[in-house]
Protein backbone atom coordinates (compact mmCIF):
# COMPACT_ATOMS: atom_id res chain seq x y z
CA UNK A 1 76.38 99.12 140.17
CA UNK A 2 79.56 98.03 141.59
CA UNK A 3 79.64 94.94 139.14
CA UNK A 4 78.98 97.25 136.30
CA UNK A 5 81.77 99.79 137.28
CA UNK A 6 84.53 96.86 137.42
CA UNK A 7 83.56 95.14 134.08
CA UNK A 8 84.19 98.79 132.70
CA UNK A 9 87.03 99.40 134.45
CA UNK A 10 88.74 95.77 133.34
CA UNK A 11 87.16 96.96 129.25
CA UNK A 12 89.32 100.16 130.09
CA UNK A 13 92.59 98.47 131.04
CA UNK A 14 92.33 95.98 128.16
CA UNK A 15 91.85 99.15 125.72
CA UNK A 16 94.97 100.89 127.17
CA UNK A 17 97.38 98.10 127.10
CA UNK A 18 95.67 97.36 123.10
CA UNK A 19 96.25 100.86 122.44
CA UNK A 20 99.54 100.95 123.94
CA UNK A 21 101.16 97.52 121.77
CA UNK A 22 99.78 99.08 118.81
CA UNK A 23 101.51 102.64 118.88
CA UNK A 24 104.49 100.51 120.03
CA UNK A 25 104.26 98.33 117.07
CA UNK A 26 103.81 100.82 114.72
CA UNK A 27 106.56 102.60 115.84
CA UNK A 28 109.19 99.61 116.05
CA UNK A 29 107.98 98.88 112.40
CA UNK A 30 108.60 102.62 111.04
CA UNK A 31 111.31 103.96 112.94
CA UNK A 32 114.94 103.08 112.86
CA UNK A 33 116.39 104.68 115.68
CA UNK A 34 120.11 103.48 114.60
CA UNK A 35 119.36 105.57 111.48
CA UNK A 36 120.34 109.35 112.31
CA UNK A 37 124.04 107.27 113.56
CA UNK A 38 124.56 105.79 110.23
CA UNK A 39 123.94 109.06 108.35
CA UNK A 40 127.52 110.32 110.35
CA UNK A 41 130.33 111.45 108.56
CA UNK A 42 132.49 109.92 108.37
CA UNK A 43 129.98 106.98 109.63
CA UNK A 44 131.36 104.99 112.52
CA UNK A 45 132.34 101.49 112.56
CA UNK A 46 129.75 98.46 112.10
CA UNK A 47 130.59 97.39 115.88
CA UNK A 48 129.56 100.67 116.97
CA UNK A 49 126.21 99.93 114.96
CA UNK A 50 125.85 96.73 116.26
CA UNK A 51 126.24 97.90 120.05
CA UNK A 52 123.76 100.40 119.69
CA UNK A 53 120.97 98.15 117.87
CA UNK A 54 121.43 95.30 120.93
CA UNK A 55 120.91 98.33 123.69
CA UNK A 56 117.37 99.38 122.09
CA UNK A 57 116.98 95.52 121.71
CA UNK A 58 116.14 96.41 117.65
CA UNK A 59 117.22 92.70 116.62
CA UNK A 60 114.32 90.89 119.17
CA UNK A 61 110.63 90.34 117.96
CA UNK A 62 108.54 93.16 118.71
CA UNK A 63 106.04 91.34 121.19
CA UNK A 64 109.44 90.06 123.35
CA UNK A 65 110.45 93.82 123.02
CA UNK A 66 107.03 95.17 124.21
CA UNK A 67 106.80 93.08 127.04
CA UNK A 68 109.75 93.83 128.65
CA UNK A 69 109.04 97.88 127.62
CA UNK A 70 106.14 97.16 130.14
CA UNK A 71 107.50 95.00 132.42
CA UNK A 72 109.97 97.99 133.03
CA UNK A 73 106.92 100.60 132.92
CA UNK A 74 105.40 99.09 135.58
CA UNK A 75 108.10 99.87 138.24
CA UNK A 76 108.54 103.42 136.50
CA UNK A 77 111.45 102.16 134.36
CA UNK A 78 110.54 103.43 130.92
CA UNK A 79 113.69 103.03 128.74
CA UNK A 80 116.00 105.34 127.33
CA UNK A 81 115.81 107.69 124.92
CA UNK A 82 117.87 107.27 121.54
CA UNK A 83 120.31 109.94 122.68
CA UNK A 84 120.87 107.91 126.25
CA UNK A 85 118.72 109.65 128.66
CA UNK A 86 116.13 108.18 131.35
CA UNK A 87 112.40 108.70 130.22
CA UNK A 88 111.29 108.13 133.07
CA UNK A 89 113.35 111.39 134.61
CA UNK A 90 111.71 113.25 131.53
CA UNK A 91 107.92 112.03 132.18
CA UNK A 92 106.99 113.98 135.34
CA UNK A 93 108.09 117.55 134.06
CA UNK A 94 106.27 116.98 130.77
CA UNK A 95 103.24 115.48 132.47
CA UNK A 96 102.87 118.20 134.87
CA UNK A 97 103.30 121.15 131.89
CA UNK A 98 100.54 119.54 130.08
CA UNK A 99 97.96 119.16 133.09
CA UNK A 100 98.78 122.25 134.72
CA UNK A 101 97.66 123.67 131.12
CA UNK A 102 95.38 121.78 130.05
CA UNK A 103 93.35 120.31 133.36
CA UNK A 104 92.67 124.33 134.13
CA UNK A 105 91.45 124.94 130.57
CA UNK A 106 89.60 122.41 130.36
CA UNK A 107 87.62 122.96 133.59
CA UNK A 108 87.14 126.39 133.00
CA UNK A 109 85.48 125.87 129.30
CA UNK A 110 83.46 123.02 130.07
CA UNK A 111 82.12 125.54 133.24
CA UNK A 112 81.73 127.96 130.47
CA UNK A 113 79.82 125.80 128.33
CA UNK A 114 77.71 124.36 130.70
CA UNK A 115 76.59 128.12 132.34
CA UNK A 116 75.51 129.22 128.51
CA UNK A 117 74.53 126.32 127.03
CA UNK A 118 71.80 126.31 129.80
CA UNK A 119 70.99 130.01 129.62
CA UNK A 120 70.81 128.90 126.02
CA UNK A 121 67.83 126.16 126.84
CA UNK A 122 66.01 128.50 129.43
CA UNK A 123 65.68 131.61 126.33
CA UNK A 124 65.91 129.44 123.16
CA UNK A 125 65.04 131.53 119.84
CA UNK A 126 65.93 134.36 121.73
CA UNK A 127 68.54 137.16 120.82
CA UNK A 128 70.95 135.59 123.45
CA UNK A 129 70.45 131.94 122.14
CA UNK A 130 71.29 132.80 118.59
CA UNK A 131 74.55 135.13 119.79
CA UNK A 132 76.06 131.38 121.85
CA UNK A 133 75.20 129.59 118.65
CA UNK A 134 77.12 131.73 116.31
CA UNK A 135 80.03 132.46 118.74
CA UNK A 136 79.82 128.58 119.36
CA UNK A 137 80.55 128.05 115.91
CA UNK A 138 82.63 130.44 115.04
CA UNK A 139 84.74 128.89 117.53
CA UNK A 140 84.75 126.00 116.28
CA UNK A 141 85.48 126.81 112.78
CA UNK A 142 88.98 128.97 113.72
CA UNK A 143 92.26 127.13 113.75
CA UNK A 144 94.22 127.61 116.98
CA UNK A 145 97.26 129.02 115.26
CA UNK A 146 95.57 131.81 114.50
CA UNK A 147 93.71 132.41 117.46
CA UNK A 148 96.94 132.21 119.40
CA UNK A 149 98.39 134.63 117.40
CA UNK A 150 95.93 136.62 117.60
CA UNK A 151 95.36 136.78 121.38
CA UNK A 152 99.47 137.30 121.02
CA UNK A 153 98.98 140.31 119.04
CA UNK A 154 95.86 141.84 121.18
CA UNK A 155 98.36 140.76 124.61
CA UNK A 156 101.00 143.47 122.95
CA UNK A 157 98.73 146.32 122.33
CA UNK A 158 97.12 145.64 126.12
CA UNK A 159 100.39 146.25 127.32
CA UNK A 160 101.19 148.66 124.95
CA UNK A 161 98.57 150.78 126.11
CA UNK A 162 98.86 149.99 129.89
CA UNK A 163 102.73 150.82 129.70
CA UNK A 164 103.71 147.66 131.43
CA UNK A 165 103.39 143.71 131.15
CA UNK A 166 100.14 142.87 132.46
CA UNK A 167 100.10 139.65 129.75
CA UNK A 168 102.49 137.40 129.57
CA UNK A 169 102.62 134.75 126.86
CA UNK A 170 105.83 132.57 126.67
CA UNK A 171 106.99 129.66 128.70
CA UNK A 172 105.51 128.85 132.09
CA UNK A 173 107.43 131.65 134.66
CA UNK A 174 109.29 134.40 133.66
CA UNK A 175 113.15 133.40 133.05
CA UNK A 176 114.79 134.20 136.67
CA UNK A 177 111.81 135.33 138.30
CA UNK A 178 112.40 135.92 141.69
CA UNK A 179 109.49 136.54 145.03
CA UNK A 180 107.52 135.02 147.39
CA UNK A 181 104.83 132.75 146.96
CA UNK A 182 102.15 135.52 146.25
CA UNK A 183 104.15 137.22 143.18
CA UNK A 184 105.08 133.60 142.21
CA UNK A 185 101.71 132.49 142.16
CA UNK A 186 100.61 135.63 140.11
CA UNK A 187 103.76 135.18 137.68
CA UNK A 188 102.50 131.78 136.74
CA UNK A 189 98.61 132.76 136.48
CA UNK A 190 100.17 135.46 133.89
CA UNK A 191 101.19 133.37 131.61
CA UNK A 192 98.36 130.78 131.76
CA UNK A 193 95.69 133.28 130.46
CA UNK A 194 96.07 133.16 126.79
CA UNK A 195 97.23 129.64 126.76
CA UNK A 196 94.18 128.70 128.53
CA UNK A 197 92.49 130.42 126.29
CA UNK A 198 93.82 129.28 123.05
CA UNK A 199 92.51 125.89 124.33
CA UNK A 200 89.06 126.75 123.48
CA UNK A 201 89.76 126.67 120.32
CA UNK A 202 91.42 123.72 119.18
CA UNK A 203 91.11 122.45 115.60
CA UNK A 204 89.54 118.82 116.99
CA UNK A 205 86.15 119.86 116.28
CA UNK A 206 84.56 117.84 119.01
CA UNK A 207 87.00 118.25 121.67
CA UNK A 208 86.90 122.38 122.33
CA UNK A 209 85.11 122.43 125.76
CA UNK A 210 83.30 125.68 125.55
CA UNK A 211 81.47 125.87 122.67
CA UNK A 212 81.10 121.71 122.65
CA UNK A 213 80.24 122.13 125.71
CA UNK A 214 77.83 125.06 125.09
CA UNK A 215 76.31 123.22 122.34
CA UNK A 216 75.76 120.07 124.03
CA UNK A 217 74.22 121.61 127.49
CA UNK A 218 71.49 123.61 125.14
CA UNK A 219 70.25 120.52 123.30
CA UNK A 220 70.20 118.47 126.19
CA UNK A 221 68.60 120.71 128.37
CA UNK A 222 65.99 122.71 126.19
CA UNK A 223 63.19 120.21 125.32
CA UNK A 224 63.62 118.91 129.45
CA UNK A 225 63.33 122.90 130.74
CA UNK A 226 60.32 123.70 128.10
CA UNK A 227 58.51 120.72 129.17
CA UNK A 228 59.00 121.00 132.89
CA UNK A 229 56.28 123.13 133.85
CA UNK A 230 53.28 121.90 134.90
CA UNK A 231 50.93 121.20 137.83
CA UNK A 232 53.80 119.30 139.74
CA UNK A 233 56.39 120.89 138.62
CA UNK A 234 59.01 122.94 141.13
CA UNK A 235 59.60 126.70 140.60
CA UNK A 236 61.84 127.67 137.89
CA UNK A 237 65.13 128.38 139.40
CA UNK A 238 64.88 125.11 141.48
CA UNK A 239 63.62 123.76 137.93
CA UNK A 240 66.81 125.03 136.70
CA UNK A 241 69.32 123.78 138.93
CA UNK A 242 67.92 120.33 140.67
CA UNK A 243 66.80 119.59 136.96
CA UNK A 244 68.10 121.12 133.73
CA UNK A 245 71.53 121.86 135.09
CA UNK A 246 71.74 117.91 136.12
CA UNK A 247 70.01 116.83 132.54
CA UNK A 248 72.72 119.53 130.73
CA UNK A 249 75.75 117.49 133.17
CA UNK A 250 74.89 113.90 131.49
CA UNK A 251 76.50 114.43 127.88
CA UNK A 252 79.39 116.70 129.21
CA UNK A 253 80.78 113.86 131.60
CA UNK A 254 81.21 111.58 128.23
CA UNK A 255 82.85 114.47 126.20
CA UNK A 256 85.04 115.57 129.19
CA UNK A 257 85.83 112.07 129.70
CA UNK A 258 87.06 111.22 126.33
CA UNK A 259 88.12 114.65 125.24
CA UNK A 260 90.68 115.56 128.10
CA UNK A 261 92.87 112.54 127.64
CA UNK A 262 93.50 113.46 123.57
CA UNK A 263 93.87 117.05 124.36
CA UNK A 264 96.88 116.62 125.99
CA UNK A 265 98.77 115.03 122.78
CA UNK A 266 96.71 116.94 120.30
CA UNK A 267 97.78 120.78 122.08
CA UNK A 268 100.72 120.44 120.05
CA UNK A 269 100.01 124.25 118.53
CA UNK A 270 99.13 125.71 121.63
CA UNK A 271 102.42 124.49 123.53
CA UNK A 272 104.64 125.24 120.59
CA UNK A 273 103.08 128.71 120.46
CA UNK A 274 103.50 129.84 124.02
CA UNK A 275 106.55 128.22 124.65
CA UNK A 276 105.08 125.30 126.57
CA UNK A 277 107.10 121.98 126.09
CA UNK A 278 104.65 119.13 127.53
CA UNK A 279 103.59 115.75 126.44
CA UNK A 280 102.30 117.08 122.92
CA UNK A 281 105.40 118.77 122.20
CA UNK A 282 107.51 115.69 123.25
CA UNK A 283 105.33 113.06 121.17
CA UNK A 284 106.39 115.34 118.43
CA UNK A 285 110.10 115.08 119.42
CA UNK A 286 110.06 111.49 119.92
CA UNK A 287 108.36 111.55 116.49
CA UNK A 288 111.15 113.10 114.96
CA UNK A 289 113.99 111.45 116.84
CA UNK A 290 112.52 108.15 115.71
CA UNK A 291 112.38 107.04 119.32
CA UNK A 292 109.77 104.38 120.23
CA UNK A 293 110.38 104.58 123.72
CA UNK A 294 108.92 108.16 123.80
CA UNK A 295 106.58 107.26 121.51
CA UNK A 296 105.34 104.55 123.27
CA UNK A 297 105.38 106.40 126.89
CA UNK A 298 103.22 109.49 125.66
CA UNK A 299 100.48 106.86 124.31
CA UNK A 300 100.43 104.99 127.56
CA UNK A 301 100.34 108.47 129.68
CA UNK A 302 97.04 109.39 127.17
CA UNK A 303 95.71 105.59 127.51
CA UNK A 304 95.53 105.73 131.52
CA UNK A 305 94.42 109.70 131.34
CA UNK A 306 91.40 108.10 129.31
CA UNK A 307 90.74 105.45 131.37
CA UNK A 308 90.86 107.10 134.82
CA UNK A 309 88.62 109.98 133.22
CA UNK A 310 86.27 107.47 131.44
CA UNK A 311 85.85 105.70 134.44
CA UNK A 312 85.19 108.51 136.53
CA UNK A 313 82.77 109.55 134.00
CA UNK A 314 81.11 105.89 134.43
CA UNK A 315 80.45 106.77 138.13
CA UNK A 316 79.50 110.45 137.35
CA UNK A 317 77.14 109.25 134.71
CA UNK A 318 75.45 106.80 137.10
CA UNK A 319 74.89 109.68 140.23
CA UNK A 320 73.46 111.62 137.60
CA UNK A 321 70.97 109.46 135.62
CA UNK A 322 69.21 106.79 137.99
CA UNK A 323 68.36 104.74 135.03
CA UNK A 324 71.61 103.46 134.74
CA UNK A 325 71.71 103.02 138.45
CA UNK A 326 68.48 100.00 137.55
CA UNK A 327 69.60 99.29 135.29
């Protein structure tokens, strides 16, 4: 097991650098981060043109160029940013925003999922059953921009009604918020509930974690639960947990795996919406800016999110299901 889990974790590290030289490649080939200082007016000189295309090295070949990006990533040293600030500096507060949003919501739907998709197995074809399925996909079928408006809209008439702000829903604290710990703590749980759960309903079909998740725990689980009993078979809550919860775990460690690393560049909407300005938000920036350093950093940040998870999933996967433990 310990032979299969480094061969996977070597596959994983080769994927991330691949993935890494190709976003960088594709940026260095459609960007021209000199471009935005050209379009000046009046334009500066060619010398001033010149300087600024040897600092972001724009004259070298792009494999010389990626090397030393990484060379310099490895020691924390990402580059700078077309407009001359450290990336590095920039990375951690990003980084944080996303997980803190995203790591919670994440956990929470795939909980979700998991709970009801088994309840799901244990009374299939039953009123309860067909209510997970249609919420499931109703779900999936609604764009997040609407279902964070939405929850925006049903926040104001809460506190409307209430006569105070018990929902919160932009940025990460309140602007100047001042208290202890306690009241800090609360401040910031207040405006993680409707970002946390706009997540649930993100627009990459197979990425939302609860009804995915809900989905995924009831197939797995059913045909194991309705075939369980039998002469030998343990009573039906032990049944439930020691057996169809495990069997229901299996497929979510893959999709959590896999899924958690893309979420954090493909939140763009949910950021933008509530005022959180993480690692989707800056790919979009960097995007814009036509800066390949940025561009570059965010898809490393997602390659080694997916590798750590995907690995973790490996050993999760094998502690769950003793055939891959023969095997």
């Amino acid at each position: 097991m310990a032979r299969f889990l480094a061969r996977r974790l070597v596959n994983y590290v080769a994927l991330c650098l691949v993935a890494t030289f190709l976003a960088f490649t594709l940026a260095a080939l459609t960007f021209n981060p000199v471009g935005r200082l050209m379009e000046r007016n009046p334009p500066p000189p060619q010398a001033v043109i010149d300087a600024k295309r040897a600092e972001l090295r724009l004259d070298e070949p792009i494999p010389a160029r990626f090397v030393a990006w990484l060379g310099g990533a490895v020691v924390g040293d990402f580059g700078r940013t077309v407009e001359n600030q450290s990336v590095g500096e920039e990375l951690p507060r990003r980084a944080g925003v996303s997980l803190r949003l995203f790591l919670i919501g994440t956990v929470v739907g795939i909980a979700l999922g998991v709970v009801v998709g088994v309840a799901g197995a244990i009374r299939q074809y039953r009123f309860s059953d067909y209510f997970s399925t249609i919420f499931s996909f109703v779900i999936l079928s609604t764009p997040v921009f609407l279902l964070g408006l939405l929850l925006k809209y049903g926040a104001l008439q809460v506190n409307a009604a209430a006569g105070a702000q018990l929902i919160v829903f932009t940025g990460e604290t309140t602007p100047g918020f001042q208290g202890g710990f306690g009241a800090a703590l609360l401040d910031r749980l207040q405006h993680l509930v409707l970002p946390t759960l706009t997540i649930r309903a993100r627009p990459d079909r197979v990425l939302q974690p609860l009804p995915s998740a809900t989905r995924c725990s009831t197939c797995s689980a059913a045909d194991f639960l309705r075939t369980a009993p039998g002469p030998r078979a343990p009573p039906g809550r032990r049944a439930l947990f020691k057996h169809g919860l495990r069997t229901a775990l299996v497929p979510m460690a893959t999709l959590f795996a896999f899924g958690f690393g893309l979420l954090i560049t493909g939140g763009v909407f949910t950021e933008r919406i509530f005022g959180w300005f993480g690692m989707g938000d800056w790919l979009v920036y960097g995007i814009q800016q036509d800066d390949i350093n940025i561009t570059a950093t965010v898809t490393l940040f997602v390659a080694v999110l997916v590798l750590i998870s995907g690995w973790l999933s490996d050993v999760f996967y094998a502690l769950l299901d003793p055939r891959v433990r023969l095997r």
